[in-house]
Protein backbone atom coordinates (compact mmCIF):
# COMPACT_ATOMS: atom_id res chain seq x y z
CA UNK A 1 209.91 -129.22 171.54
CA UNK A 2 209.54 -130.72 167.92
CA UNK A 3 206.17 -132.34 169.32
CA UNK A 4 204.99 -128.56 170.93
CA UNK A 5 206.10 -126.61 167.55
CA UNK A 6 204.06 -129.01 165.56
CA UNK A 7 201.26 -128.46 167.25
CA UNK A 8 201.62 -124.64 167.02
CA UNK A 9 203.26 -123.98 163.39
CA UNK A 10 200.83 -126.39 161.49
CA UNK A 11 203.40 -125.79 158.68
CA UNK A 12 206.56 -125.75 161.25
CA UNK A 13 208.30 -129.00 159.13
CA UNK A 14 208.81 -126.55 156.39
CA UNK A 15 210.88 -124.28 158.44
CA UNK A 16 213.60 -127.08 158.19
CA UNK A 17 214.06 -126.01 154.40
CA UNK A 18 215.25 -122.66 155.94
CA UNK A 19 217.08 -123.85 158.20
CA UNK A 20 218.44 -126.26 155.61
CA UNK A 21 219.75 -123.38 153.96
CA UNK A 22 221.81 -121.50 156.54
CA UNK A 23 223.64 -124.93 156.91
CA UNK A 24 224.67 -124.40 153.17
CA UNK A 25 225.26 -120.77 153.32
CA UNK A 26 227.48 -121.00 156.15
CA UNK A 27 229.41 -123.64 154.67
CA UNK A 28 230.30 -121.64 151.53
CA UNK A 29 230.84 -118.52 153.40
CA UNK A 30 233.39 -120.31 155.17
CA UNK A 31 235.23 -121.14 152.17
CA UNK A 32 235.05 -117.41 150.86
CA UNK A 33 235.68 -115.67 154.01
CA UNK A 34 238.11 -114.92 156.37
CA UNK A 35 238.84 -117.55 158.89
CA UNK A 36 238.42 -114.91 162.06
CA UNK A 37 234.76 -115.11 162.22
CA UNK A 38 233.79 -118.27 164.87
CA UNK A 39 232.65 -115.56 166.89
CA UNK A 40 230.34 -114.06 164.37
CA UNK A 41 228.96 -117.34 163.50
CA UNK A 42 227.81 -117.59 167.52
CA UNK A 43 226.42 -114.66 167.35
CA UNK A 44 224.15 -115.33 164.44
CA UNK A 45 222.49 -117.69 167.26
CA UNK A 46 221.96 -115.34 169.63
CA UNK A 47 219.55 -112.91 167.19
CA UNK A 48 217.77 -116.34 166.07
CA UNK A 49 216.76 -117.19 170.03
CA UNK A 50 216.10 -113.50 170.55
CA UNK A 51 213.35 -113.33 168.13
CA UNK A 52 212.29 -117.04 168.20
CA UNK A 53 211.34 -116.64 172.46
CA UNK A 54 208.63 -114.66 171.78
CA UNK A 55 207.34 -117.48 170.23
CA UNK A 56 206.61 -115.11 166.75
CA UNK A 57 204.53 -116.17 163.72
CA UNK A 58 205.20 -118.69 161.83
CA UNK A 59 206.77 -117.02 158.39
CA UNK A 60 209.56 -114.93 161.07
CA UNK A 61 210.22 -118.09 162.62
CA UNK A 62 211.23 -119.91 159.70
CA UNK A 63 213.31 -116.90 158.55
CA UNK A 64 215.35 -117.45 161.98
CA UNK A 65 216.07 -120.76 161.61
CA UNK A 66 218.01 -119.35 158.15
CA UNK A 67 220.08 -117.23 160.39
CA UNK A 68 220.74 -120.08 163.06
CA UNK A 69 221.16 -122.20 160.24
CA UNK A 70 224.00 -120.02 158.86
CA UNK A 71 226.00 -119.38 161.97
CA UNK A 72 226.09 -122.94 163.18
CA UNK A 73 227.19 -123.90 160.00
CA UNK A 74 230.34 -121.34 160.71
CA UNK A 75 230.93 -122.58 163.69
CA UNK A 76 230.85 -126.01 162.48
CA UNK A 77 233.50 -125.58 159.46
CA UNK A 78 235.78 -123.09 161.52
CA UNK A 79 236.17 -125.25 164.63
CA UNK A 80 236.41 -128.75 162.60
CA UNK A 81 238.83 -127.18 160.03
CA UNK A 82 240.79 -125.74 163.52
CA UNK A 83 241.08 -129.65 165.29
CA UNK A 84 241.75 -130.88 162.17
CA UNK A 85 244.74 -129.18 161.42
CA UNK A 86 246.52 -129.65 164.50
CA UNK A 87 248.88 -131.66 164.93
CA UNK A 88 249.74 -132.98 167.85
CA UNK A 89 247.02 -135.70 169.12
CA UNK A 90 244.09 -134.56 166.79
CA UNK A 91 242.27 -137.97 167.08
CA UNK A 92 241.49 -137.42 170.61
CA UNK A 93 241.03 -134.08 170.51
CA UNK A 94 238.25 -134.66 167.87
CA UNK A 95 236.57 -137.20 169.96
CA UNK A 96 236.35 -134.54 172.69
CA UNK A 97 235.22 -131.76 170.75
CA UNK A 98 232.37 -134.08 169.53
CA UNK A 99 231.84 -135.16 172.93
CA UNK A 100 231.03 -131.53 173.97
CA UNK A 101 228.12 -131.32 171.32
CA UNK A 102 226.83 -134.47 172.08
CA UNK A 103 227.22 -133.61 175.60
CA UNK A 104 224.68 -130.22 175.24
CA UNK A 105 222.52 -132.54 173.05
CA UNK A 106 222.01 -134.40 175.98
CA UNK A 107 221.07 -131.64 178.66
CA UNK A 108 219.04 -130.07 175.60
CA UNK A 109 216.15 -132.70 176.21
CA UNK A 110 216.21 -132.40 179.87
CA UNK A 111 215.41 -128.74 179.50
CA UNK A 112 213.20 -128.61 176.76
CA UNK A 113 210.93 -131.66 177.87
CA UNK A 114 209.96 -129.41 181.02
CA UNK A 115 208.84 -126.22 178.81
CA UNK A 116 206.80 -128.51 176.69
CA UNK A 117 204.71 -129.12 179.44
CA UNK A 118 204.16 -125.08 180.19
CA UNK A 119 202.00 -122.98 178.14
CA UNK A 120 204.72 -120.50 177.53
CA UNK A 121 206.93 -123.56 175.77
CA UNK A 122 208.77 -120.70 173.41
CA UNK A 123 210.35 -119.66 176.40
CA UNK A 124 213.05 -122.32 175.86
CA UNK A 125 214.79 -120.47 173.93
CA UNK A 126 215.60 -118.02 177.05
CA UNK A 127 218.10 -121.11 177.84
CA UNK A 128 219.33 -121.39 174.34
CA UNK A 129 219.76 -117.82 174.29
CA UNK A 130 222.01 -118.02 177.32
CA UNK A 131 223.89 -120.36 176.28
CA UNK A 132 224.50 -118.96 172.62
CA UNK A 133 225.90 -115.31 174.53
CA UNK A 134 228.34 -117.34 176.36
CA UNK A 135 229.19 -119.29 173.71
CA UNK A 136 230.07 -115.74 171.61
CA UNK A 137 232.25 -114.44 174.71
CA UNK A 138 234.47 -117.65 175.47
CA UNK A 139 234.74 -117.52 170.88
CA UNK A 140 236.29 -113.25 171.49
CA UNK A 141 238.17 -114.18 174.77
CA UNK A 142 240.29 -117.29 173.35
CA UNK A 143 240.60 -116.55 170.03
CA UNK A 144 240.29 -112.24 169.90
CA UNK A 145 239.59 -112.45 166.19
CA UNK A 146 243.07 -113.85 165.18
CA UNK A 147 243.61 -115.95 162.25
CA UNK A 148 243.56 -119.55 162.06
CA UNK A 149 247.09 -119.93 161.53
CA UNK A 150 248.20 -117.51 164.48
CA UNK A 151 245.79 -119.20 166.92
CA UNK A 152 248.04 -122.71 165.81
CA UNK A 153 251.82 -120.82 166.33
CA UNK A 154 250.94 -119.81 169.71
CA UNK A 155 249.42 -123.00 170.21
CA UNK A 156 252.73 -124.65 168.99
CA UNK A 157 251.70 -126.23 166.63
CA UNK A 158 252.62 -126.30 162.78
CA UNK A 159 251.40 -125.01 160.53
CA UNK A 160 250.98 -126.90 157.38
CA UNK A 161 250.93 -125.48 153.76
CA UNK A 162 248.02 -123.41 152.62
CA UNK A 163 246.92 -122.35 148.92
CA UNK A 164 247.75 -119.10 147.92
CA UNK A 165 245.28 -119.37 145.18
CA UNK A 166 242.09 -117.66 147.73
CA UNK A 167 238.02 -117.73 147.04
CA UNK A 168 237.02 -118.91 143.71
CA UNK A 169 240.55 -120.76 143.16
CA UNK A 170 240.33 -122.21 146.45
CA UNK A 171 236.36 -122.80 146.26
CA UNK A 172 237.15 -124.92 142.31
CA UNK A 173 240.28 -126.67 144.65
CA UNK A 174 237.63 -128.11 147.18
CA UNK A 175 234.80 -128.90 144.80
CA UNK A 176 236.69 -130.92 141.91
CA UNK A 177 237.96 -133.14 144.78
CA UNK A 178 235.83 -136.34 144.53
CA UNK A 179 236.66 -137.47 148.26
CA UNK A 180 235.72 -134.07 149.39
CA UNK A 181 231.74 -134.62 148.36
CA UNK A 182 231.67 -138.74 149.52
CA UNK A 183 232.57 -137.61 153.03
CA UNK A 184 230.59 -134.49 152.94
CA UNK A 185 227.66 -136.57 151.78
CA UNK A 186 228.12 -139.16 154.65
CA UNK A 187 227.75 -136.44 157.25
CA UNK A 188 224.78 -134.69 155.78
CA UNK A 189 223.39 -138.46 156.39
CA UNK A 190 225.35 -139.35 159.52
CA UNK A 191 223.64 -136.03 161.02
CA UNK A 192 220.48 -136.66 159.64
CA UNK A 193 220.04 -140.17 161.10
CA UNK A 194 221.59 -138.69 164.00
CA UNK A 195 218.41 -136.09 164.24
CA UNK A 196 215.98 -138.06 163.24
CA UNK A 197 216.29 -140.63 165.66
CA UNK A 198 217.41 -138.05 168.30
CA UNK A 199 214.28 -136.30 167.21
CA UNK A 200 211.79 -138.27 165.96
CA UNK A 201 212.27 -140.98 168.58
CA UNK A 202 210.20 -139.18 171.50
CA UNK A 203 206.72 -139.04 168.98
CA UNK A 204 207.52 -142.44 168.05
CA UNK A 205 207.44 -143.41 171.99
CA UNK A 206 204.43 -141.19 172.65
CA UNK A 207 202.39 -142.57 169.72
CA UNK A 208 203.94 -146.42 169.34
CA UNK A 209 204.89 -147.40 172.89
CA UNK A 210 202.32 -144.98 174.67
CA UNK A 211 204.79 -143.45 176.68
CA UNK A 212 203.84 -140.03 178.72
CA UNK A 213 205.51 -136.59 178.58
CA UNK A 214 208.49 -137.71 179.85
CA UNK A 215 209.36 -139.91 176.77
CA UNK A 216 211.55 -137.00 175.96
CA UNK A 217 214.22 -138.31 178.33
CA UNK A 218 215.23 -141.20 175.73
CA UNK A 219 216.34 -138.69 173.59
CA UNK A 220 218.58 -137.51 176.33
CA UNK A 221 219.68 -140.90 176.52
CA UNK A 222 220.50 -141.24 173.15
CA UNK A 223 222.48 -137.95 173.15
CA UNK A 224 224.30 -138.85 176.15
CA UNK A 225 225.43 -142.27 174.65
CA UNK A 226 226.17 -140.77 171.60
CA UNK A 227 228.44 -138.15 173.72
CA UNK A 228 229.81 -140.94 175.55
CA UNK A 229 230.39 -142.81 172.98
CA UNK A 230 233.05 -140.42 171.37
CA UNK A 231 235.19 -140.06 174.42
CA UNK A 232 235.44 -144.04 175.69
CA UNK A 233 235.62 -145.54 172.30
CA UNK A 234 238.71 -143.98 171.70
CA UNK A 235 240.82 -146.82 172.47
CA UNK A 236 238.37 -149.55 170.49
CA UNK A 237 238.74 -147.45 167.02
CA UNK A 238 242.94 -147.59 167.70
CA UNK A 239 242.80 -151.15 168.14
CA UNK A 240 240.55 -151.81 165.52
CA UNK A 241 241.63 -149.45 163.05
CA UNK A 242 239.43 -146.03 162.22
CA UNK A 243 238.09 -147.29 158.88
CA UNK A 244 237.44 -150.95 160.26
CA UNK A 245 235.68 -150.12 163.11
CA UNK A 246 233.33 -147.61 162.19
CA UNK A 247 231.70 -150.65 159.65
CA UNK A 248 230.84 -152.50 162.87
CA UNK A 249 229.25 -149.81 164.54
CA UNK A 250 227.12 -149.34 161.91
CA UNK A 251 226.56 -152.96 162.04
CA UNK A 252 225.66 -153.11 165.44
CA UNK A 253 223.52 -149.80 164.98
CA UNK A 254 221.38 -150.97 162.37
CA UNK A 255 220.63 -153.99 164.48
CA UNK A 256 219.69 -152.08 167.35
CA UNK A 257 217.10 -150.40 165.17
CA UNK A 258 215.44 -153.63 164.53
CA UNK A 259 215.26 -153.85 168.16
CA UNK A 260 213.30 -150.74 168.64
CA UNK A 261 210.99 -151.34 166.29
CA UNK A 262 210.18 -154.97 166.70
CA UNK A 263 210.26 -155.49 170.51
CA UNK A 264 207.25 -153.69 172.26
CA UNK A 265 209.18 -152.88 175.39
CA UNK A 266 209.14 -149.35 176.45
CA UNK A 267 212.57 -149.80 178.64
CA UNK A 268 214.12 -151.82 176.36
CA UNK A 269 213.50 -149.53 173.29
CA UNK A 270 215.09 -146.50 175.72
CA UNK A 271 218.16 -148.74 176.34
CA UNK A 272 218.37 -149.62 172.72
CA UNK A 273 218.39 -146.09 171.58
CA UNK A 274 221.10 -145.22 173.95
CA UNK A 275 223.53 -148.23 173.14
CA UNK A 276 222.76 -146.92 169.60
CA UNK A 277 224.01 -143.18 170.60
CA UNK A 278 227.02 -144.74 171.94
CA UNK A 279 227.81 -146.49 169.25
CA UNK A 280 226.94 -144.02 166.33
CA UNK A 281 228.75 -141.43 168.57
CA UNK A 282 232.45 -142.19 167.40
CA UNK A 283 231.40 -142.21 163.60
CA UNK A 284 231.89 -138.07 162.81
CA UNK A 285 234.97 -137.71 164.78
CA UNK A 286 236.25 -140.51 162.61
CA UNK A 287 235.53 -139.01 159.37
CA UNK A 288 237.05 -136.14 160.37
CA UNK A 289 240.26 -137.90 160.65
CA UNK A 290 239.68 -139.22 157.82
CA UNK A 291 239.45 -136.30 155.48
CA UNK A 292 242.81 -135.16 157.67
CA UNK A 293 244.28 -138.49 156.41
CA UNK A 294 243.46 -137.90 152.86
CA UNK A 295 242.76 -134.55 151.72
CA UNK A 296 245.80 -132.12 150.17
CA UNK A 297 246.84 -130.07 153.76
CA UNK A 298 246.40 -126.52 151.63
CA UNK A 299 242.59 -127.25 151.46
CA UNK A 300 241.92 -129.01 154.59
CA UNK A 301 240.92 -126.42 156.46
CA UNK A 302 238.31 -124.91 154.00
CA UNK A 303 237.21 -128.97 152.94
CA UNK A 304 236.87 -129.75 156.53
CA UNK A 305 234.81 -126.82 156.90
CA UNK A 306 232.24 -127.72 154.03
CA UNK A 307 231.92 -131.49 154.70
CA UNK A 308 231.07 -130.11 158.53
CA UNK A 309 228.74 -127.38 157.09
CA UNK A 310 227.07 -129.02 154.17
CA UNK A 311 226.39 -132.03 156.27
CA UNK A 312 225.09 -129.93 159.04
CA UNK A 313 222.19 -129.11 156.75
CA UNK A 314 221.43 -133.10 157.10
CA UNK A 315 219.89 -132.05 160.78
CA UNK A 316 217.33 -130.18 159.11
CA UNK A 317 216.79 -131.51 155.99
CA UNK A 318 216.46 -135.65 156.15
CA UNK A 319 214.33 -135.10 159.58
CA UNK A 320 212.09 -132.75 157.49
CA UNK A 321 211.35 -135.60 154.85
CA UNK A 322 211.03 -138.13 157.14
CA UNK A 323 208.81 -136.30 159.00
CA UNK A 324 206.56 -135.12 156.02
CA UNK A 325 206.79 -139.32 155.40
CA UNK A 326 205.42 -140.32 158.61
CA UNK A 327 202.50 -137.25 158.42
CA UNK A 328 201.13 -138.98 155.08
CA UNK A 329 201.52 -142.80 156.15
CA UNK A 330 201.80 -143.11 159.84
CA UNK A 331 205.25 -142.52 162.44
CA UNK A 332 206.05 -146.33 161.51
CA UNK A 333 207.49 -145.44 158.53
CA UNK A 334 210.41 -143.90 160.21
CA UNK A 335 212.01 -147.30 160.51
CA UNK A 336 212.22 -147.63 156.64
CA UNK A 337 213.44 -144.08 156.51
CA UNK A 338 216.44 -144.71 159.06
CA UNK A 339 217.27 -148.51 157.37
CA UNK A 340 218.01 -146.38 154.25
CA UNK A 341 219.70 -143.69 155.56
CA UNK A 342 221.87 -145.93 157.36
CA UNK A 343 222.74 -148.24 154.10
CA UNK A 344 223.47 -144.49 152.13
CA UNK A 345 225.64 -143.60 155.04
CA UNK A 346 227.55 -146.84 154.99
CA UNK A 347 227.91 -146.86 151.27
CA UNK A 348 229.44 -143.36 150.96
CA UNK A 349 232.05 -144.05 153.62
CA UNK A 350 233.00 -147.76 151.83
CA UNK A 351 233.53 -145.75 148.80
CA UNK A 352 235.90 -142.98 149.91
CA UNK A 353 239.68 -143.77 149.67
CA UNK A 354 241.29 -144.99 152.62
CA UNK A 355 244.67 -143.61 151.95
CA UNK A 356 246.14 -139.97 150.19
CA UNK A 357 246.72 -139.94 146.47
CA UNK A 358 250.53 -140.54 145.79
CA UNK A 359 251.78 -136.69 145.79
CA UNK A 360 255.19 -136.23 144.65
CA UNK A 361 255.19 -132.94 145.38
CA UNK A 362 253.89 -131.08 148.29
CA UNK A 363 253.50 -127.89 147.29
CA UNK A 364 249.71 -126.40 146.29
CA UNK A 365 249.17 -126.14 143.19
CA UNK A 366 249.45 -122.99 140.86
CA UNK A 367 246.24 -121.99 139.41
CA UNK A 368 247.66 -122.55 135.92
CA UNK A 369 247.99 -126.51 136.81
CA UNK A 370 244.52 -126.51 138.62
CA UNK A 371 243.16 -125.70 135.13
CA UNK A 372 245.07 -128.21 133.39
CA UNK A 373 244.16 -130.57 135.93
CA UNK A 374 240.91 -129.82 135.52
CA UNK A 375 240.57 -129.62 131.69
């Protein structure tokens, strides 16, 4: 699909800016708002496909991907802020609800590498738009609009300390935590290497290795290791330790790279992108644990939700450069773009604390001690 709305939106890499900016949006408006609105966010999606079918010029497009933008970035902070307060087994069942994305990011491919072949390739978005209106029903009929913290008593679990201290208090909480902006910085480049070589992969095939128009299958490959990767890991990042492990991955990831760049073997560059999926798959789950490990429990759930958010904007936003790099000096250039991506990614993660400040006390603080704190 990236390769068909080139080719009609001469322009269409600057529609990522927009969509760049819903990501951000959405992650501040789930700091300010109520935390009630998942189902809102879904439904953001299903006015974006609506328009975006009909395959509409390019300047409405763009505008869409704003609103899409915005209400995946809700759903991203509300539903990682909601696994990552529970309590009982939230390691696993943050590898599964990463699984699930990576799982739709694999059948995504699969669907759109068959309308890219038909004149009417817009029509895509039928299927996304299906998918987004179920999506909005199953958000009403589990959760019916109930708060965060009444979903997690009938759930039984417990429910940890929040801030009374609400919108701006809470919003100067979140953003004069230092740890808060290393992890959120590591997703925005987690995601975008994720994208990018999701992405970016299938013209690299098509132009590099001369693969036909069903190169877009390695990017289902990819998706589906990086899916897989998140459930059957599980057990490695125990052993290993979290923190330990996800420094080999990367290890092993960055190597595979060289592999796909290097070593002119169509079949051997798809099975190197998919080992690569699998093993870049565990890597977001584990931050999210992370910032559960280490972040004060009366912000979690609003800090969660703008490292998920503000990193979501990473999908649009370091594909968009990367492609505007490899339009002025050729697709190989990708490679480069990835290697330091990768090395950011890496860095960010080696400099956020491994364990909690010492807290003496476990109450949230009063706004009058924020501002000394912060003074």
């Amino acid at each position: 699909m990236l390769c068909e709305s080139i080719d009609n939106y001469e322009v269409s890499l600057y529609g990522a800016l927009t969509l760049t900016q819903g990501f951000i949006l959405g992650a501040v408006a789930n700091i300010f708002l109520i935390e009630r609105i998942l189902a809102a966010g879904a439904s953001f999606q299903i006015i974006t496909f609506c328009v975006q079918a009909s395959a509409p010029p390019f300047g409405v497009f763009a505008v869409m991907n704003l609103v899409s933008g915005f209400g995946a970035a809700l759903q991203e902070a509300l539903s990682n802020g909601f696994v990552g307060s529970l309590t009982f087994h939230s390691k696993s069942k943050m590898g599964f609800l990463h699984a699930s994305y990576g799982l739709g990011a694999f059948a995504a491919p699969l669907v759109s590498t068959q309308f890219a072949q038909m004149e009417r390739w817009s029509f895509h978005y039928f299927v996304a738009l299906g998918l987004a209106i179920l999506n909005t029903l199953s958000m009403i009929l589990v959760f019916r609009f109930k708060d965060r913290e009444v979903c997690l008593r009938e759930g039984g679990e417990l429910v940890t300390a929040t801030s009374d201290a609400n919108g701006k208090g809470k919003f100067r909480q979140i953003m004069t935590n230092r740890s808060v902006h290393f992890l959120a910085f590591f997703v925005l480049f987690y995601v975008g290497v994720e994208v990018t070589i999701g992405g970016w992969i299938v013209t690299y095939i098509i132009d590099v290795r001369k693969g036909g128009p069903s190169s877009g299958y390695i990017s289902s490959g990819f998706f589906g290791g990086l899916s897989l990767g998140r459930v059957i890991l599980l057990p490695v990042n125990k052993l290993v330790g979290e923190r330990r492990v996800l420094f080999i991955y990367a290890a092993l990831a960055f190597g595979l790279e060289f592999v796909v760049w290097f070593v002119p073997s169509l079949i051997g560059n798809a099975v190197a992108v998919s080992i690569t999926g699998l093993l870049l798959g565990p890597m977001f789950p584990i931050v999210m644990n992370q910032s559960s490990r280490i972040l004060p429990p009366w912000i979690l759930t609003g800090a969660v939700g703008w490292i998920a958010g503000f990193g979501s904007a990473g999908s649009a936003l370091l594909p968009f450069l990367t492609g505007a790099i490899a339009d002025k000096h050729g697709i190989q250039t990708d490679f480069d773009s990835l290697v330091a991506m990768m090395v950011v990614m890496v860095l960010l993660f080696w400099l956020t604390p491994s364990t909690p400040p010492a807290i003496t006390d476990r109450s949230p603080p009063s706004e009058s001690d924020l501002e000394k704190e912060i003074r």
